[in-house]
C-alpha atoms as a PDB file:
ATOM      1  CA  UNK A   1       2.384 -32.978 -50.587  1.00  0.00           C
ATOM      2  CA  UNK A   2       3.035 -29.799 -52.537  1.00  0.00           C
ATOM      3  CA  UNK A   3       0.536 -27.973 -54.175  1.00  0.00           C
ATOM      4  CA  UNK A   4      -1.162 -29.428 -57.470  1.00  0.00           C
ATOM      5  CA  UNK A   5      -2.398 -27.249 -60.386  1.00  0.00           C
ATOM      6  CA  UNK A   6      -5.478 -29.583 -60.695  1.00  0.00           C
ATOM      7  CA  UNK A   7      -7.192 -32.663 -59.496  1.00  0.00           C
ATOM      8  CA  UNK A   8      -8.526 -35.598 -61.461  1.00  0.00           C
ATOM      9  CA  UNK A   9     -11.647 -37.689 -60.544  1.00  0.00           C
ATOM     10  CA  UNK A  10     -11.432 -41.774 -60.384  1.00  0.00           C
ATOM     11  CA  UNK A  11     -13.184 -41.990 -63.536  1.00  0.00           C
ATOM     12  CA  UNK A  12     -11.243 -39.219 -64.668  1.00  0.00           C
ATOM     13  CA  UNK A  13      -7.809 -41.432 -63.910  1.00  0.00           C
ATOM     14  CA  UNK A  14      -9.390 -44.859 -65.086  1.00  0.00           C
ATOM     15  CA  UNK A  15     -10.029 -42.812 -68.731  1.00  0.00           C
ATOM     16  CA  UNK A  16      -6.578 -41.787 -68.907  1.00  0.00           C
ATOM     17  CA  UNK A  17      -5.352 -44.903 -67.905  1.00  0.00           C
ATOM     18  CA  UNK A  18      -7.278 -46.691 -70.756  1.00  0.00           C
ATOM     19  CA  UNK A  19      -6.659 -44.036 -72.835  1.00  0.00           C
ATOM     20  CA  UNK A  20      -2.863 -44.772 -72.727  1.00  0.00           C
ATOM     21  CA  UNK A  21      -3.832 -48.631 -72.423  1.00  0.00           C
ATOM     22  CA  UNK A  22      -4.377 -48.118 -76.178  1.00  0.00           C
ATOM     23  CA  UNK A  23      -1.947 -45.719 -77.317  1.00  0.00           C
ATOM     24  CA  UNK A  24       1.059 -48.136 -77.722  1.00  0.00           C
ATOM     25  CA  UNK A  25       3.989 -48.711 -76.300  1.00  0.00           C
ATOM     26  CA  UNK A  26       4.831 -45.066 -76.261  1.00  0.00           C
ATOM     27  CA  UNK A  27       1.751 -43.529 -74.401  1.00  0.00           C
ATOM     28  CA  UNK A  28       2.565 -41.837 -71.043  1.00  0.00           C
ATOM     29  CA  UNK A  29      -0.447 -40.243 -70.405  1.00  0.00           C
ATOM     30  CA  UNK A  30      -2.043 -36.913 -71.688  1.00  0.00           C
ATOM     31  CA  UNK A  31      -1.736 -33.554 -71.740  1.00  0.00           C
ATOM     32  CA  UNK A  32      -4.217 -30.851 -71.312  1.00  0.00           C
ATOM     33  CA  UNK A  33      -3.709 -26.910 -72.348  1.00  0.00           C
ATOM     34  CA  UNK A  34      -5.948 -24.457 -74.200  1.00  0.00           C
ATOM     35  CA  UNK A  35      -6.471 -22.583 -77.350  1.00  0.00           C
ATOM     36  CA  UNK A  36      -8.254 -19.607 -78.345  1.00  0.00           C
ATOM     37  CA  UNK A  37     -11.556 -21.077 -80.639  1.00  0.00           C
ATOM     38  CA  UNK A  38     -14.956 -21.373 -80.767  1.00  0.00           C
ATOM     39  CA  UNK A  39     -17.825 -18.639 -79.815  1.00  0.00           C
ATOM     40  CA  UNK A  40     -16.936 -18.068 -76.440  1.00  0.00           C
ATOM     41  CA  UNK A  41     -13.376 -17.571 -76.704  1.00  0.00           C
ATOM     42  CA  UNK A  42     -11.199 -20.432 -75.146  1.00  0.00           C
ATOM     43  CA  UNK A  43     -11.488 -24.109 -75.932  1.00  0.00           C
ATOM     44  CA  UNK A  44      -9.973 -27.167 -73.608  1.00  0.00           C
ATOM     45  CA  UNK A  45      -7.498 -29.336 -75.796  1.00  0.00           C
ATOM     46  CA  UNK A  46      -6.127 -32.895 -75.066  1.00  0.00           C
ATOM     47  CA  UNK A  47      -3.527 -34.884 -76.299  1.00  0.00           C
ATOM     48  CA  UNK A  48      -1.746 -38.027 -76.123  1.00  0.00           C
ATOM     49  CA  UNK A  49       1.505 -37.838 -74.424  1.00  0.00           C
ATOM     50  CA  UNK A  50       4.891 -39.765 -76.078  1.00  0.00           C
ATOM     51  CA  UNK A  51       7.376 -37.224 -74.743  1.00  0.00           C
ATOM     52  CA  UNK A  52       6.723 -35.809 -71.873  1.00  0.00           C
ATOM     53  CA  UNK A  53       7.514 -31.651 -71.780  1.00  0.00           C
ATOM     54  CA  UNK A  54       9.970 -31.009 -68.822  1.00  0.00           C
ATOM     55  CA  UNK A  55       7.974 -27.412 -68.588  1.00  0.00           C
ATOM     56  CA  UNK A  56       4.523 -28.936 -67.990  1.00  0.00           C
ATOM     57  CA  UNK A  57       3.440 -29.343 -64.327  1.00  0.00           C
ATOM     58  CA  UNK A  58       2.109 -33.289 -64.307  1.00  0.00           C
ATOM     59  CA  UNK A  59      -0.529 -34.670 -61.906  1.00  0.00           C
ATOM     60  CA  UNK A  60      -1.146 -38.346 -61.061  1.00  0.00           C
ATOM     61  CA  UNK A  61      -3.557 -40.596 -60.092  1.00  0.00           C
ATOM     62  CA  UNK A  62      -3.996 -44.163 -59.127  1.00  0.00           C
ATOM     63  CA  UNK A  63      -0.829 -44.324 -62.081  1.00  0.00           C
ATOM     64  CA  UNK A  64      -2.610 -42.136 -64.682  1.00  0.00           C
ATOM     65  CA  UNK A  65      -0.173 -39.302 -65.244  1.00  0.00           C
ATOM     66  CA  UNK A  66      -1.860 -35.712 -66.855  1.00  0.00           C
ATOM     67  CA  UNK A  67       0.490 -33.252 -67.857  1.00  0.00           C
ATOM     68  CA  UNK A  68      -0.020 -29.331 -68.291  1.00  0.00           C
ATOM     69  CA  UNK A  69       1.001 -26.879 -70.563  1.00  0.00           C
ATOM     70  CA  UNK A  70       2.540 -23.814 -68.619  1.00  0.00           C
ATOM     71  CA  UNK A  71       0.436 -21.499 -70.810  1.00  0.00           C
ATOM     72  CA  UNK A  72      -2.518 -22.623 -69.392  1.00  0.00           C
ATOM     73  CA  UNK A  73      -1.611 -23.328 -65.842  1.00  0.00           C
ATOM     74  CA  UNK A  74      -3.315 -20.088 -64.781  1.00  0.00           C
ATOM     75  CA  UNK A  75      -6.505 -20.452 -66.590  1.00  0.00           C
ATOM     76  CA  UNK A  76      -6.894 -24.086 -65.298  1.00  0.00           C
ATOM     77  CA  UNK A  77      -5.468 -23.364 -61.346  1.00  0.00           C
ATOM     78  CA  UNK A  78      -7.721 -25.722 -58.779  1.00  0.00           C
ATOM     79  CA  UNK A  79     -10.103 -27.133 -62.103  1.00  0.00           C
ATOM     80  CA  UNK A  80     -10.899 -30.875 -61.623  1.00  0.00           C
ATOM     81  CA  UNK A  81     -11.085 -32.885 -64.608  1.00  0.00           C
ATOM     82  CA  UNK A  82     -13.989 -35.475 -64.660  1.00  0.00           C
ATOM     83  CA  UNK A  83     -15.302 -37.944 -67.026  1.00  0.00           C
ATOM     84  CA  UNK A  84     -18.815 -39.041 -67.867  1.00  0.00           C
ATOM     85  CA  UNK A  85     -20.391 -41.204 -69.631  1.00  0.00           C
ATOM     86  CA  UNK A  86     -24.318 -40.354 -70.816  1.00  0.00           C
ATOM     87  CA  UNK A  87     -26.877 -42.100 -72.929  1.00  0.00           C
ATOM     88  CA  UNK A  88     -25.764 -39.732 -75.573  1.00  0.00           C
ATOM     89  CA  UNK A  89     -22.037 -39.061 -75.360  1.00  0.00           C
ATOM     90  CA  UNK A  90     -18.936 -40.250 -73.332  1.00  0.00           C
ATOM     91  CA  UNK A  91     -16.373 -37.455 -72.823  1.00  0.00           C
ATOM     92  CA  UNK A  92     -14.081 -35.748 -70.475  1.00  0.00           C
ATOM     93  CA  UNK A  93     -15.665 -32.770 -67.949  1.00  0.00           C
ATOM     94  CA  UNK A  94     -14.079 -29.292 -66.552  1.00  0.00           C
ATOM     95  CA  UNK A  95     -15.106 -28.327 -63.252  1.00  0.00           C
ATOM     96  CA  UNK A  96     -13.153 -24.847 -63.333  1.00  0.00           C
ATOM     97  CA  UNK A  97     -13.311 -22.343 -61.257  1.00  0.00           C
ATOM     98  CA  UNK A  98     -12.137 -19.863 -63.564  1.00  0.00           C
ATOM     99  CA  UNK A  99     -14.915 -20.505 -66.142  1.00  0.00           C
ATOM    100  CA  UNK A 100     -16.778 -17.144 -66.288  1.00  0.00           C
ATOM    101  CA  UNK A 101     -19.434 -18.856 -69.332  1.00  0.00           C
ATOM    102  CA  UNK A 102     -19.471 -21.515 -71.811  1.00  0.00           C
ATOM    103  CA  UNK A 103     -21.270 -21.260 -75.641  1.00  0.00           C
ATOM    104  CA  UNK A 104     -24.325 -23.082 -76.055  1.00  0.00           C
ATOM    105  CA  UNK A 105     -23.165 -26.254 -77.555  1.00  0.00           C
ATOM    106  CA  UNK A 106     -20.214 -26.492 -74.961  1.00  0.00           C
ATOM    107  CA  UNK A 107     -17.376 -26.444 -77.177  1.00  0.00           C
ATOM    108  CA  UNK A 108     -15.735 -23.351 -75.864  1.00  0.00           C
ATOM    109  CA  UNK A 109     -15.994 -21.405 -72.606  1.00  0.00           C
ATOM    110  CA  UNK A 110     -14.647 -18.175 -71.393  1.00  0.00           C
ATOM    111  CA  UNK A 111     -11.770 -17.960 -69.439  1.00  0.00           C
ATOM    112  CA  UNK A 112     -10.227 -15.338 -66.570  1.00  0.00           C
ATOM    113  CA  UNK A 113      -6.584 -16.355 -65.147  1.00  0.00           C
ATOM    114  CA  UNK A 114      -6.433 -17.206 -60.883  1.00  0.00           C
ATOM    115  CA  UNK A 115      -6.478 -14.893 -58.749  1.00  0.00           C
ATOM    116  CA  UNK A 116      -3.284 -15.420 -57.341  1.00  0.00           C
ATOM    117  CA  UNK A 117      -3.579 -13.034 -54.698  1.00  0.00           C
ATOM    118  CA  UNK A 118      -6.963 -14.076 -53.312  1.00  0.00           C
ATOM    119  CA  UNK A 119      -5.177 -18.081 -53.056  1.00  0.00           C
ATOM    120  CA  UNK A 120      -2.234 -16.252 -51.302  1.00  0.00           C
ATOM    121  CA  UNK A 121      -4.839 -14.871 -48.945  1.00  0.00           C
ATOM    122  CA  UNK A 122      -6.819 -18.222 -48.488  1.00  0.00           C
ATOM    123  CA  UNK A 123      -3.480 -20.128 -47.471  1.00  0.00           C
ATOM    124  CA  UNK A 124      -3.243 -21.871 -50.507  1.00  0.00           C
ATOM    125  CA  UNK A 125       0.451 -20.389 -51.614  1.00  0.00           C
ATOM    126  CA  UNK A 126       1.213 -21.867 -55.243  1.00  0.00           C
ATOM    127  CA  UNK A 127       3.548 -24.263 -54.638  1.00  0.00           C
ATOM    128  CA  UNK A 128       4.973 -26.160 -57.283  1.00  0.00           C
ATOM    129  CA  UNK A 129       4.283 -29.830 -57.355  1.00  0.00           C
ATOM    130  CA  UNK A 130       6.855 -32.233 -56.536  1.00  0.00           C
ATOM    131  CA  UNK A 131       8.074 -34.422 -59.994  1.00  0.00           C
END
């Protein structure tokens, strides 16, 4: 198996899949990226995929298909996107290794690209996943 930009959690993949269970007949999945915004800097976006981008890397799981935009594959390199449900809100969740701080009402964070050269040095050569 080549090497994925990110990872997605079971509850993570059953979201997406309902998610696109609801989007009609053209849902595929989503697609996750980032934007400058809010007081630290960097917010996460999502959004429903129709037509798939031939540029974005795409992970699966269990049939739930997340795609990435190439601008932020180096901010987002080994995150693992979650989802949780609380008494008070129901949402998706960034476990990123990149995040250097988030604001206080979690909105944004702060971002630093990879370190490519420390994952060359760990073994874990970027290698693109396999389509």
């Amino acid at each position: 198996m080549g090497f994925a930009v990110m990872s997605m959690t079971e509850a993570a993949a059953e979201r997406v899949k309902a998610i696109v269970g609801n989007g009609g007949p053209n849902a595929k999945g989503i697609r996750v990226g980032i934007k400058k915004g809010g007081c630290a800097g960097m917010e996460y976006t999502i959004d429903m995929v129709t037509e798939p981008n031939a540029k974005d890397d795409v992970i699966e799981r269990d049939g739930a298909k997340v795609w990435i935009e190439p601008s932020a594959v180096l901010y987002l390199l080994g995150t693992e996107l979650g989802f949780e449900t609380t008494t008070l809100r129901s949402g998706f969740i960034f476990t990123n290794p990149n995040q250097t701080s988030a604001c206080g009402c979690g909105e944004s964070v702060e971002l630093k690209p990879a370190d490519l050269a420390a994952l060359a040095t760990r073994g874990d050569a970027v290698v693109p996943a396999q389509h």
